[in-house]
C-alpha atoms as a PDB file:
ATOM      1  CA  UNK A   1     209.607  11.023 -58.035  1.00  0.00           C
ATOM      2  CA  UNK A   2     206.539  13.258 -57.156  1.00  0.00           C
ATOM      3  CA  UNK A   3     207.987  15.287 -54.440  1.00  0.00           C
ATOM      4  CA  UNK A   4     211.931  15.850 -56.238  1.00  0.00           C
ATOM      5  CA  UNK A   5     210.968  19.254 -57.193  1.00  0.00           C
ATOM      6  CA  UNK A   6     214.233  21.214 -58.536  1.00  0.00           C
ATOM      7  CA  UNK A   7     214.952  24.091 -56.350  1.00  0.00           C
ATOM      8  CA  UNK A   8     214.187  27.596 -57.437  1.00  0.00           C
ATOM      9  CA  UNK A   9     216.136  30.496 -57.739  1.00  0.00           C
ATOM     10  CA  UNK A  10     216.375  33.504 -55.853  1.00  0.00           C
ATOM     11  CA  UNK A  11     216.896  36.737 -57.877  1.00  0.00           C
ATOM     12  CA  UNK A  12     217.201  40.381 -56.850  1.00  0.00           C
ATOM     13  CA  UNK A  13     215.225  42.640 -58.669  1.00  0.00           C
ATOM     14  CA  UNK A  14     216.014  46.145 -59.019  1.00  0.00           C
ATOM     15  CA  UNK A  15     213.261  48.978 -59.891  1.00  0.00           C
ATOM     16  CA  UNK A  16     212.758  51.904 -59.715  1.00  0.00           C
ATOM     17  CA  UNK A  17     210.302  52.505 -56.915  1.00  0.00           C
ATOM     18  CA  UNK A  18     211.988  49.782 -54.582  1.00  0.00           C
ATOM     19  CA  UNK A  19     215.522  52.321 -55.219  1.00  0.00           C
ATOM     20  CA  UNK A  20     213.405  55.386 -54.461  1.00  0.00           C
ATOM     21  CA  UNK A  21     212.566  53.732 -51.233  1.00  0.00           C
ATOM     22  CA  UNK A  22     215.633  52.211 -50.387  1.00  0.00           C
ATOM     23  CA  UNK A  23     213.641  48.537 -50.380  1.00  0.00           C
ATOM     24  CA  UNK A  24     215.624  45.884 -51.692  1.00  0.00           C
ATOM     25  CA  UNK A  25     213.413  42.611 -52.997  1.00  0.00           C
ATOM     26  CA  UNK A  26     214.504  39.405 -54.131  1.00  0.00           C
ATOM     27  CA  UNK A  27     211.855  37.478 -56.241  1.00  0.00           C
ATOM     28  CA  UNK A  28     211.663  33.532 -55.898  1.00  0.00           C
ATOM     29  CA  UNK A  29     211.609  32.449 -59.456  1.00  0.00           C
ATOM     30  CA  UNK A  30     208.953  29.719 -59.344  1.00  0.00           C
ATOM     31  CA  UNK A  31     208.373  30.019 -62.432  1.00  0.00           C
ATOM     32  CA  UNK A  32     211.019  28.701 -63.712  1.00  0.00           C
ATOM     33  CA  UNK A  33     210.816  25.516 -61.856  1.00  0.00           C
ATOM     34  CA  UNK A  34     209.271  23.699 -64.518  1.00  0.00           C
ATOM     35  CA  UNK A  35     208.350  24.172 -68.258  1.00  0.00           C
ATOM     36  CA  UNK A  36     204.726  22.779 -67.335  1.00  0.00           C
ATOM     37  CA  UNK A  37     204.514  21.848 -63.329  1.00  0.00           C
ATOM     38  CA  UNK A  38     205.609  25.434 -62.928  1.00  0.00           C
ATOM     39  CA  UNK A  39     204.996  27.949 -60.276  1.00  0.00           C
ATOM     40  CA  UNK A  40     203.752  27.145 -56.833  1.00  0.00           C
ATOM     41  CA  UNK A  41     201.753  24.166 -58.571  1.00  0.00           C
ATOM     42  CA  UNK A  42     204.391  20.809 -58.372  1.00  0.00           C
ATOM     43  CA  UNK A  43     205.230  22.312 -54.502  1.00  0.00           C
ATOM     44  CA  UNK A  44     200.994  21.967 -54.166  1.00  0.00           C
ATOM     45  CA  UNK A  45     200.450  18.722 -55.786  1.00  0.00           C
ATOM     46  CA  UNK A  46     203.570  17.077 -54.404  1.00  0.00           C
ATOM     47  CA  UNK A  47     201.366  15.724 -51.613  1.00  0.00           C
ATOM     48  CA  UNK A  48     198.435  14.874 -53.074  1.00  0.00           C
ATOM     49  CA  UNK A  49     200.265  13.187 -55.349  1.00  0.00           C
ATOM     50  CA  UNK A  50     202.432  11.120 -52.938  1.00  0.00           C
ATOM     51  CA  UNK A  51     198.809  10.170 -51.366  1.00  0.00           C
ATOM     52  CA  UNK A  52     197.025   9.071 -54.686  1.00  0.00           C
ATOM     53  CA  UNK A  53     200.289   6.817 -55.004  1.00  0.00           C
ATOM     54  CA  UNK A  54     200.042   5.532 -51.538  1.00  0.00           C
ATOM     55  CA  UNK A  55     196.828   4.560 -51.723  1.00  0.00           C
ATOM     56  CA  UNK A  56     197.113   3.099 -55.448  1.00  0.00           C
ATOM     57  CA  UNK A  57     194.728   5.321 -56.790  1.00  0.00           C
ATOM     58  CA  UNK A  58     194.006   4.923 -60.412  1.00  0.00           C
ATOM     59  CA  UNK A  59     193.323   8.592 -61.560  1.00  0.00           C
ATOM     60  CA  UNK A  60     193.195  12.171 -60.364  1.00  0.00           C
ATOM     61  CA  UNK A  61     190.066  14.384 -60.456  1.00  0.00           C
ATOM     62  CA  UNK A  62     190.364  18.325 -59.351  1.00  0.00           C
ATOM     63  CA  UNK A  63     188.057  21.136 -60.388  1.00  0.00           C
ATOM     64  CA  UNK A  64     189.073  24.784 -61.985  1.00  0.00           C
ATOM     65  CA  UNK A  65     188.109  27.167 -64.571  1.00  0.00           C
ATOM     66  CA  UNK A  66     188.940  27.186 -68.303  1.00  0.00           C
ATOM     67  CA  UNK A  67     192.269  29.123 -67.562  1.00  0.00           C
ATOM     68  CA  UNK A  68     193.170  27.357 -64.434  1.00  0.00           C
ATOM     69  CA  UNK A  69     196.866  27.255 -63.673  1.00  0.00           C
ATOM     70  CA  UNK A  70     196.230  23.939 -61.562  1.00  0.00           C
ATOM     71  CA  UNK A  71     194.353  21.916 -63.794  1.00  0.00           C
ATOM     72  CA  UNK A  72     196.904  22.374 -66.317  1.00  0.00           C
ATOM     73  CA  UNK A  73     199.586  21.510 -64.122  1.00  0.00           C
ATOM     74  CA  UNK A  74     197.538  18.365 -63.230  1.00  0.00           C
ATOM     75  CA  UNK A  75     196.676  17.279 -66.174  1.00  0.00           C
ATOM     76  CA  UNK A  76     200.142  17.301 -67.303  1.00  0.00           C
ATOM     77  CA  UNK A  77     201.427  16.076 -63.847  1.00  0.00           C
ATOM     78  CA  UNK A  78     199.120  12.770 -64.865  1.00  0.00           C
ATOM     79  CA  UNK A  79     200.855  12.556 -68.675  1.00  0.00           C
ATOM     80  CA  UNK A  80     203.550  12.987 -67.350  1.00  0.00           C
ATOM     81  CA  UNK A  81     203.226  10.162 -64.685  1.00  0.00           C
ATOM     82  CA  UNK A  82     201.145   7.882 -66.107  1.00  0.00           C
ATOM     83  CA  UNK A  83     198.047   8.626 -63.981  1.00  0.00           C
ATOM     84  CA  UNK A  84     194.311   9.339 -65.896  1.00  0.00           C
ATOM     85  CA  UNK A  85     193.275  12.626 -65.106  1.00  0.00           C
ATOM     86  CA  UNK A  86     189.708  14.424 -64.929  1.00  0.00           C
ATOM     87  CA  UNK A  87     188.689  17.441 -64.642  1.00  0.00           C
ATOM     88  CA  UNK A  88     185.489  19.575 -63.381  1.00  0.00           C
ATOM     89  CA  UNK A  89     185.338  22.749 -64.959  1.00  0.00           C
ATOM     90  CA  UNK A  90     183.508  26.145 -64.183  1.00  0.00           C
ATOM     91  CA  UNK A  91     180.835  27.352 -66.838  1.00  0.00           C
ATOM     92  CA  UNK A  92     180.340  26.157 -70.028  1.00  0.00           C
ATOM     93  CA  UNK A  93     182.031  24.413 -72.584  1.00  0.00           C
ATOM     94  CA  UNK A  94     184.692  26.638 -74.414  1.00  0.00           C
ATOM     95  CA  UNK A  95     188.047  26.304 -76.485  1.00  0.00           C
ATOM     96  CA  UNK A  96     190.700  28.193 -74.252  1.00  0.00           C
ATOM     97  CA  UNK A  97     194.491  27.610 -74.938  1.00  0.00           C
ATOM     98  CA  UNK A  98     194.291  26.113 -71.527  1.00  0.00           C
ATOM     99  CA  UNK A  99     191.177  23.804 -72.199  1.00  0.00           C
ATOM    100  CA  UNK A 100     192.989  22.624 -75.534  1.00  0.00           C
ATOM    101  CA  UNK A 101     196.077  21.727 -73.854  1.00  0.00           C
ATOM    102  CA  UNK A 102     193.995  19.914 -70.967  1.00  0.00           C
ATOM    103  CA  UNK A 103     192.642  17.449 -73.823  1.00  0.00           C
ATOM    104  CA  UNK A 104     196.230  17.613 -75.047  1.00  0.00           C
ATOM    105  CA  UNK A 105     197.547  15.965 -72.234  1.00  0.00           C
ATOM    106  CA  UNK A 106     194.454  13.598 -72.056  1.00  0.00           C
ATOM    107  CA  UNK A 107     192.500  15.124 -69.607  1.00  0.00           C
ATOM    108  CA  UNK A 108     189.041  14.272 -69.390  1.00  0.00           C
ATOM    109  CA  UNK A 109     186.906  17.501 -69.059  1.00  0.00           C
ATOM    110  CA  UNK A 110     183.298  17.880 -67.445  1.00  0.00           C
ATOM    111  CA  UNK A 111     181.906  21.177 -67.506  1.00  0.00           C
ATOM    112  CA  UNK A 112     179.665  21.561 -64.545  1.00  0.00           C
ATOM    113  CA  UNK A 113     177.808  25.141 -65.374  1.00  0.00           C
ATOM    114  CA  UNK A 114     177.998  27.907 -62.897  1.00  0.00           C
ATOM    115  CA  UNK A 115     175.704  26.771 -60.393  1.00  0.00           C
ATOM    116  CA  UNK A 116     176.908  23.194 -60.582  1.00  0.00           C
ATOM    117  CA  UNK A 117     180.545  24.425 -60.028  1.00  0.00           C
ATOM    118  CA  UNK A 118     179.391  26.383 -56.824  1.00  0.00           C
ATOM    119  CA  UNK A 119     178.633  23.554 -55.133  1.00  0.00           C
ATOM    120  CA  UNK A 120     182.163  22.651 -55.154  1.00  0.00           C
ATOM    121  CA  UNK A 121     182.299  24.298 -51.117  1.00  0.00           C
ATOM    122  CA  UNK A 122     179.316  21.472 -49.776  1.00  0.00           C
ATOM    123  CA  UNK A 123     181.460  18.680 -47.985  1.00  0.00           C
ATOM    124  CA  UNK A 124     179.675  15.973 -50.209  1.00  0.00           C
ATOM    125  CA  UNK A 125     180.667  17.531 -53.486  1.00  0.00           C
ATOM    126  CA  UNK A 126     183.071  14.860 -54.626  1.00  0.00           C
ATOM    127  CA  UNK A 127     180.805  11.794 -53.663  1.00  0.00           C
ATOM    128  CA  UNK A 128     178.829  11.645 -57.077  1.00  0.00           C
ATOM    129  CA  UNK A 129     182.590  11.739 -58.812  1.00  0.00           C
ATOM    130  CA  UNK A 130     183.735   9.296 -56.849  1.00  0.00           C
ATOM    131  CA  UNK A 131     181.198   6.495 -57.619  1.00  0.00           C
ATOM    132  CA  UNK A 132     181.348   7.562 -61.582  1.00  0.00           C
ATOM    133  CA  UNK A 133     185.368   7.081 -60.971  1.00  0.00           C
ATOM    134  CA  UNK A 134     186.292   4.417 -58.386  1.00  0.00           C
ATOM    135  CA  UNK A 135     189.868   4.471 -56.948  1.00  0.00           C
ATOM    136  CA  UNK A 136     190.576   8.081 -58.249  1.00  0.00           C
ATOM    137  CA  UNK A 137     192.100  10.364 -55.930  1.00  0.00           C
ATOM    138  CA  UNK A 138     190.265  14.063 -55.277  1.00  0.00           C
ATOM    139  CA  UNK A 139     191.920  16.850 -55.076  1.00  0.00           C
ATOM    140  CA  UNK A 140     190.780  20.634 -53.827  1.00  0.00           C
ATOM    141  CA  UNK A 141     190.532  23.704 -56.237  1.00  0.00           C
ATOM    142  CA  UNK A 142     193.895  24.953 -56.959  1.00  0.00           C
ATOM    143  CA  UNK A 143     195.421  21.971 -54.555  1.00  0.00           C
ATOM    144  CA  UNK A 144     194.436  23.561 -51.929  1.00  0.00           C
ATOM    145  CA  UNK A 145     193.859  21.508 -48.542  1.00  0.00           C
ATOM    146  CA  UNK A 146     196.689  20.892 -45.903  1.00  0.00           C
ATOM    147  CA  UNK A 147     198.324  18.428 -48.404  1.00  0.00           C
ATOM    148  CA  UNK A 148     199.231  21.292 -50.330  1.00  0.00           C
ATOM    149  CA  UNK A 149     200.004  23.800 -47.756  1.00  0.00           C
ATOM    150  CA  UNK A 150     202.859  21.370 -46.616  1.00  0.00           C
ATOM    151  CA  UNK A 151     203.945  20.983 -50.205  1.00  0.00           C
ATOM    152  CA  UNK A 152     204.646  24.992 -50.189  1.00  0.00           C
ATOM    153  CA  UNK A 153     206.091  24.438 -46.280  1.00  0.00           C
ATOM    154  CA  UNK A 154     209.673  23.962 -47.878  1.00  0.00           C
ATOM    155  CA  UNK A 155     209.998  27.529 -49.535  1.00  0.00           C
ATOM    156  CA  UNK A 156     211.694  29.497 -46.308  1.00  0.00           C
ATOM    157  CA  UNK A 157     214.470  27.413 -45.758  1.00  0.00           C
ATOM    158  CA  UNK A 158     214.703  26.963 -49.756  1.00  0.00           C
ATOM    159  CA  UNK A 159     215.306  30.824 -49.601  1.00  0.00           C
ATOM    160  CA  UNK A 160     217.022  31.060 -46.335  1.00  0.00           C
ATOM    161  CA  UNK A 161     219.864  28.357 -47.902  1.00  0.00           C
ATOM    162  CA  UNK A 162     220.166  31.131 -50.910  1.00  0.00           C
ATOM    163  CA  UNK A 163     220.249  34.231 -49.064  1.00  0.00           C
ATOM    164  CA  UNK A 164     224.340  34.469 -48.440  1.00  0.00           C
ATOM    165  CA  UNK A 165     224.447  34.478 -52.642  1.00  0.00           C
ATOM    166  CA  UNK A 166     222.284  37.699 -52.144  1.00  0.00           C
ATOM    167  CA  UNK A 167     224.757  38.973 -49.729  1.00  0.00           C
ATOM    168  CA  UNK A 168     221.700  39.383 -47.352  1.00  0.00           C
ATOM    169  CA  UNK A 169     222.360  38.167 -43.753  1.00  0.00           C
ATOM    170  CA  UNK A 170     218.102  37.743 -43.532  1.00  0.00           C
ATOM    171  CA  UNK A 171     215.016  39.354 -44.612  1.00  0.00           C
ATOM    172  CA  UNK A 172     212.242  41.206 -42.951  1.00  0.00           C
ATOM    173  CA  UNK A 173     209.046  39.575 -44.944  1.00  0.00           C
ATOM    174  CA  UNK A 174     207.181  37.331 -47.905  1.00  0.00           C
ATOM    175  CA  UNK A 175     204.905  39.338 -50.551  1.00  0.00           C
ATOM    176  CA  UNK A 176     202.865  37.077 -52.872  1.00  0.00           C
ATOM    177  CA  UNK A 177     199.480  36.824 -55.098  1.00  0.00           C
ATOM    178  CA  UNK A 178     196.855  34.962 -52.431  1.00  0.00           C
ATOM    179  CA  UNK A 179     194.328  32.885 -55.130  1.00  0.00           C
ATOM    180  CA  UNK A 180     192.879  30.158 -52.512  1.00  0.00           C
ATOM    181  CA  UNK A 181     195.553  30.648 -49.727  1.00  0.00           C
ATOM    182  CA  UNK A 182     197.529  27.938 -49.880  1.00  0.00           C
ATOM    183  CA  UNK A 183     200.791  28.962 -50.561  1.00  0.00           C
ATOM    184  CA  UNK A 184     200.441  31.892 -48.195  1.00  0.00           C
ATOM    185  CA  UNK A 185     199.708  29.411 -45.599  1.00  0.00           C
ATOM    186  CA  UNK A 186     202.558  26.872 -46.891  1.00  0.00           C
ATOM    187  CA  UNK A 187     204.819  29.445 -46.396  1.00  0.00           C
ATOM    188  CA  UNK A 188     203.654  30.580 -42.736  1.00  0.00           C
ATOM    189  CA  UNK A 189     203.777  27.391 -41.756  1.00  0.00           C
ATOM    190  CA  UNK A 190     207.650  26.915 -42.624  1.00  0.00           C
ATOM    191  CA  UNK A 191     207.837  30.184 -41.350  1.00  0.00           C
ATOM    192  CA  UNK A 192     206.239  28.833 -37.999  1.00  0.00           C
ATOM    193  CA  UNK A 193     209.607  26.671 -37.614  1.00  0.00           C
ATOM    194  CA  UNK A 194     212.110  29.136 -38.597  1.00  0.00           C
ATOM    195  CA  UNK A 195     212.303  32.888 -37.591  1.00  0.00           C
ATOM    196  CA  UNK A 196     208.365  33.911 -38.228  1.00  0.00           C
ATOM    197  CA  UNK A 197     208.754  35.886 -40.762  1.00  0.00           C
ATOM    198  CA  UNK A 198     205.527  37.826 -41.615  1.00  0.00           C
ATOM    199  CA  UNK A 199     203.962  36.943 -44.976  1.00  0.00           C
ATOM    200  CA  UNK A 200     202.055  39.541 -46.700  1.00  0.00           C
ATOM    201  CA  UNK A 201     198.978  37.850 -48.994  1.00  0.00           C
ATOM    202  CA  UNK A 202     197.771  39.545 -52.199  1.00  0.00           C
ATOM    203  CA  UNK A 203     194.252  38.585 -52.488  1.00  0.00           C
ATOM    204  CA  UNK A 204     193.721  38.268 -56.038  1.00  0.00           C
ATOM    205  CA  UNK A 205     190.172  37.789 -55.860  1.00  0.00           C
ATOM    206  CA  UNK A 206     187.246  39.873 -53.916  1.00  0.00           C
ATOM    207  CA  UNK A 207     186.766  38.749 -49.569  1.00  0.00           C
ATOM    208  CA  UNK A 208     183.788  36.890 -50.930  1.00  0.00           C
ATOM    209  CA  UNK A 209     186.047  34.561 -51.991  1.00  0.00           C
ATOM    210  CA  UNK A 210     186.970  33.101 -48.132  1.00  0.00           C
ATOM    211  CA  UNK A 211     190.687  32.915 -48.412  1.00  0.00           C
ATOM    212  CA  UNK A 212     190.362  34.131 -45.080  1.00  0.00           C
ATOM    213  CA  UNK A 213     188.803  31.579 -43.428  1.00  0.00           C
ATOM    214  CA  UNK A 214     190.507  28.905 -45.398  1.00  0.00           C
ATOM    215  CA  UNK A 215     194.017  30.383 -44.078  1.00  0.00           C
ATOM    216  CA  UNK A 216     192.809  30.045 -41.004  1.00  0.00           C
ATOM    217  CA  UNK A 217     191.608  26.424 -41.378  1.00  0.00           C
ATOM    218  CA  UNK A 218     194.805  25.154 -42.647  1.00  0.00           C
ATOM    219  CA  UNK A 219     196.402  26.762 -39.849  1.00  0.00           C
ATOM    220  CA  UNK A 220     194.547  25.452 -37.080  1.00  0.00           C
ATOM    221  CA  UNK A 221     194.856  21.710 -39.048  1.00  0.00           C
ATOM    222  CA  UNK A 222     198.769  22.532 -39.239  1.00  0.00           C
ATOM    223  CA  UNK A 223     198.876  23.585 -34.984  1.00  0.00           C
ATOM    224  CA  UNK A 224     199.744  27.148 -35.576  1.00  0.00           C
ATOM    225  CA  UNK A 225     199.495  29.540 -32.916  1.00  0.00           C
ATOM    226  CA  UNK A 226     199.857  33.568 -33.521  1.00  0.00           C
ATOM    227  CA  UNK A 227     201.178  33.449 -36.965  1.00  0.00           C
ATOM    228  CA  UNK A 228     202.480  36.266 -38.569  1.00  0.00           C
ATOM    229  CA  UNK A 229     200.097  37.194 -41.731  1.00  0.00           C
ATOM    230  CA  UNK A 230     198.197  39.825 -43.867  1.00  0.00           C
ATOM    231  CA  UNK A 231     195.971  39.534 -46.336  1.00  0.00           C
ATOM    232  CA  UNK A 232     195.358  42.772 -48.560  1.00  0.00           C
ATOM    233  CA  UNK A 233     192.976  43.182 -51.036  1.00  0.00           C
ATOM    234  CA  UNK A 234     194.770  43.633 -54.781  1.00  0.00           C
ATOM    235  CA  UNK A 235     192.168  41.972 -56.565  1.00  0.00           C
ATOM    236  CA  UNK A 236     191.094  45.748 -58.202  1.00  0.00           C
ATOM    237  CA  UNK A 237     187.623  45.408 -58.855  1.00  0.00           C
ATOM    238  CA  UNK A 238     187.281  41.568 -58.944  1.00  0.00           C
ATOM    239  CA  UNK A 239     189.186  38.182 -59.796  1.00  0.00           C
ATOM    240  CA  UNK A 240     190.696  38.305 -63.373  1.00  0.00           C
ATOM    241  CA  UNK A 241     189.307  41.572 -63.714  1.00  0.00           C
ATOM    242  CA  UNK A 242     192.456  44.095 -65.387  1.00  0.00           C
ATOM    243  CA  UNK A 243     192.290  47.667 -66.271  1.00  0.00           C
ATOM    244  CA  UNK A 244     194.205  50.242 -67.978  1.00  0.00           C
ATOM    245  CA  UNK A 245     196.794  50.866 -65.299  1.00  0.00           C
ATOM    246  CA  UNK A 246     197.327  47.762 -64.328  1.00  0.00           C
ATOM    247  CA  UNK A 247     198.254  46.639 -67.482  1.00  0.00           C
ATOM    248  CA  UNK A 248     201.024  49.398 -67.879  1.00  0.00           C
ATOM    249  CA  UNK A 249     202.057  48.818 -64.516  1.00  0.00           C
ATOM    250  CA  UNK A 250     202.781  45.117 -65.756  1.00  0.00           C
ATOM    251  CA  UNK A 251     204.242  46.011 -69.309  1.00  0.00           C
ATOM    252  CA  UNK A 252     206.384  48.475 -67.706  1.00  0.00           C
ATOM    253  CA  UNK A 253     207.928  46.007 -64.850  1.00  0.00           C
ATOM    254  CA  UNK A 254     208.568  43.296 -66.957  1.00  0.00           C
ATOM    255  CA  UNK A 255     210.706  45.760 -69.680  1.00  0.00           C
ATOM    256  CA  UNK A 256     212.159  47.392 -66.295  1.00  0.00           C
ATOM    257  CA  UNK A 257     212.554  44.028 -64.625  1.00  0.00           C
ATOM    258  CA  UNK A 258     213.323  41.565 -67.398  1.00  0.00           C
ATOM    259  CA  UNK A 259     210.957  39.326 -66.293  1.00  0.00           C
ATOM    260  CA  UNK A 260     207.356  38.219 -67.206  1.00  0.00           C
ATOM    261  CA  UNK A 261     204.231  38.602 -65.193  1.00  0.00           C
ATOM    262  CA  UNK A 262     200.471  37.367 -65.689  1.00  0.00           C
ATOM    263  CA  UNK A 263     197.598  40.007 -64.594  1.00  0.00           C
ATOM    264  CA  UNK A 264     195.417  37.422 -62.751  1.00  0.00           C
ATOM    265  CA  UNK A 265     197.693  37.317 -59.830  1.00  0.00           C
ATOM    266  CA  UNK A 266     201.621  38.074 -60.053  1.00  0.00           C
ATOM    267  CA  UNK A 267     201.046  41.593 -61.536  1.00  0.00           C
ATOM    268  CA  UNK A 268     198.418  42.521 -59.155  1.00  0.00           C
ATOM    269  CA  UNK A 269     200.506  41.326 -56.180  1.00  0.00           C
ATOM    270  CA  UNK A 270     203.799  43.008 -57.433  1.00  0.00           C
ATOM    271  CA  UNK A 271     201.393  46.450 -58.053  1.00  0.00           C
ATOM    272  CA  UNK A 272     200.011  45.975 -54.150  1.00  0.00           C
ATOM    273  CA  UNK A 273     203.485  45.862 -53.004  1.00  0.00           C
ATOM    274  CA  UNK A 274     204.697  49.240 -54.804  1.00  0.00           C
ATOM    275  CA  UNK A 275     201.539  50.790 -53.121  1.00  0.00           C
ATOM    276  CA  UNK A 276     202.503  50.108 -49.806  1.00  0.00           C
ATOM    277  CA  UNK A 277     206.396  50.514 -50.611  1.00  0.00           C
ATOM    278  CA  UNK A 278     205.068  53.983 -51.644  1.00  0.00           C
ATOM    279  CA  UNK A 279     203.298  54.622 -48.638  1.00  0.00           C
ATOM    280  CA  UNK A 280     205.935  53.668 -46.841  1.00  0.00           C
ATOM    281  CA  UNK A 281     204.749  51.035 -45.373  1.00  0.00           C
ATOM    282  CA  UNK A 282     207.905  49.202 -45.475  1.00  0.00           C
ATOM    283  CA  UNK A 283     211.252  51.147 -43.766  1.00  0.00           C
ATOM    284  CA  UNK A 284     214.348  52.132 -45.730  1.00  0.00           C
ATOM    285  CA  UNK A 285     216.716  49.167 -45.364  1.00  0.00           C
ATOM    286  CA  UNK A 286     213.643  46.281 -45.521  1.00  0.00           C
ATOM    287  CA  UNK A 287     214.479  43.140 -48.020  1.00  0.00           C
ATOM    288  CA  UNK A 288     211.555  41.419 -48.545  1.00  0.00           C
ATOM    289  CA  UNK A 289     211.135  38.387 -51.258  1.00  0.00           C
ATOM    290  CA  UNK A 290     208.560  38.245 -53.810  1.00  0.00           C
ATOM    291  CA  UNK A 291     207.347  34.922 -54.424  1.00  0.00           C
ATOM    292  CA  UNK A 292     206.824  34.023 -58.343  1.00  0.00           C
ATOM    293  CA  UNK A 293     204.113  32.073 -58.437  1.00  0.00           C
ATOM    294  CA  UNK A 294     203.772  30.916 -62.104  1.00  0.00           C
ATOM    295  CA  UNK A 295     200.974  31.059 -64.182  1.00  0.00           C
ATOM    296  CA  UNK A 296     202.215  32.317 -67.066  1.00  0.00           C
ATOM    297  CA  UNK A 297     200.426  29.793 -69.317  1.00  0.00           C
ATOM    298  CA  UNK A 298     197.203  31.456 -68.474  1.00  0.00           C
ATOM    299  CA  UNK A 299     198.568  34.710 -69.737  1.00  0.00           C
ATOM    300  CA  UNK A 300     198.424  33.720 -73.187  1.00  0.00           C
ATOM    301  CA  UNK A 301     194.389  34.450 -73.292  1.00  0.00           C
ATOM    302  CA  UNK A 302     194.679  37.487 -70.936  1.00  0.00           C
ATOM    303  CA  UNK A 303     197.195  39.450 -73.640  1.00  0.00           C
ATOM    304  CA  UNK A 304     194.887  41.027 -76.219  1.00  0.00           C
ATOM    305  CA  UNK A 305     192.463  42.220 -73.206  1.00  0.00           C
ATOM    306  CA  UNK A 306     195.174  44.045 -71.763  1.00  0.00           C
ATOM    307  CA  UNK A 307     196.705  45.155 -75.415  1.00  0.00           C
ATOM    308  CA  UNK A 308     193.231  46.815 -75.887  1.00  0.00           C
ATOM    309  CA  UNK A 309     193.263  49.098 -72.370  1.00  0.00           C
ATOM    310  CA  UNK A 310     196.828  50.362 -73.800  1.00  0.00           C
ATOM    311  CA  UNK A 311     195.361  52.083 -76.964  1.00  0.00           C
END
């Protein structure tokens, strides 16, 4: 039951910098996958999931912020399964829309400060949580780890099956938000068995954050030799930080595009990708697909702070 995911469909999109260029880009609609387990999030947790079931685990603890995308697909992954679910949250206590649907879906919350939640990189981290909760199953910040790096494995021949109802006979590339890597990875890793394709990363937070070295972690676990990657900074300033341009950038794709976008990391990543399309980085004739990765639950809170930089 955990890993029968429903496939996800592969649009084109048409705007008007792509034309301008002559780029064509299909988007893979991941977030449509699932009202709640949307986005790259069931294709992460499929794994970790299929583990905490193998091993009979009674619960699921995983860490995140008060808007995290992956907590809230956890926590309703558990309702939804029957398995208890905890989580360890960044900062303080405070009354998101994600933190209220979290104890909607019966989540039990612990909010571990700032400091605390920094420790979350030290190998023993999960020790303490272990002996409060015997028999749950841990999980990695945004289900990361190899587990979910395979989980997001299946996405190039997903699109590869769906590329003759583009009428495209291939494409030349991935572009996608990079939050801890994991996808990006996934994907390289399918990649790895297929044609290579290079997979352009959208870093939606600052270096400091090591995607780069956890990339390259996952692909050593995973046996990958010379893969085909970039990772480009789009994070403009800092994680979750917006400002005035990208939020018309966003307002004015998703009227153009008929689609909606979040400004954490799909809106950054698509606003990357016209920069270098621009640039012309990419040659006249490229198709590239644009991986939708969800988390448009979060975007609920991040709405009035963009409303404001449009006045």
């Amino acid at each position: 039951m955990f890993s029968d995911i429903p496939s996800a469909a592969l649009q084109l999109l048409r705007l008007g910098w792509l034309d301008r260029a002559g780029v064509e880009l299909a988007i893979l609609r991941l977030d449509q996958v699932d009202p709640l387990l949307s986005g790259n999030k069931w294709y992460k947790l499929a794994h970790h999931l299929a583990a905490a079931r193998a091993a009979d685990a009674k619960g699921l603890i995983s860490l995140g912020g008060p808007h995290s995308n992956h907590l809230h697909a956890l926590a309703a992954a558990g309702q939804r399964f029957g398995l208890p679910t905890v989580g360890l949250l960044r900062g303080e206590p405070q009354a998101t829309a994600t933190v209220q649907d979290l104890q909607r879906f019966g989540m039990t919350l612990h909010w571990l400060g700032y400091g605390g939640y920094r420790d979350r990189h030290r190998a023993d981290f999960f020790e303490a949580w272990r002996i409060r909760y015997p028999d749950y199953h841990c999980i990695p910040e945004g289900g990361g780890g190899l587990p979910g790096a395979l989980g997001c494995a299946t996405l190039p021949a997903m699109v590869e099956a769906q590329l003759p109802g583009l009428g495209w006979p291939d494409h030349q590339g991935w572009w996608l938000a990079a939050g801890t890597g994991t996808t990006l990875a996934g994907i390289v890793i399918g990649e790895a068995g297929m044609s290579g394709r290079p997979v352009f990363g959208a870093l939606a937070g600052p270096v400091s954050h090591r995607v780069t070295d956890t990339v390259r972690q996952l692909l050593d676990e995973a046996g990958i030799r010379a893969p085909a990657y970039q990772l480009i900074d789009a994070s403009r300033g800092g994680f979750a930080r917006f400002d005035a341009e990208l939020a018309h950038f966003m307002f004015e794709t998703e009227r153009e595009g008929r689609l909606l976008l979040e400004p954490v990391y799909t809106a950054k990543a698509m606003m990357a990708l016209r920069l270098y399309v621009e640039a012309g980085y990419f040659a006249a004739g490229t198709r590239l697909v644009f991986v939708h990765t969800g988390g448009l639950q979060g975007r609920r809170a991040a709405l009035p702070r963009l409303n404001a930089l449009l006045r």
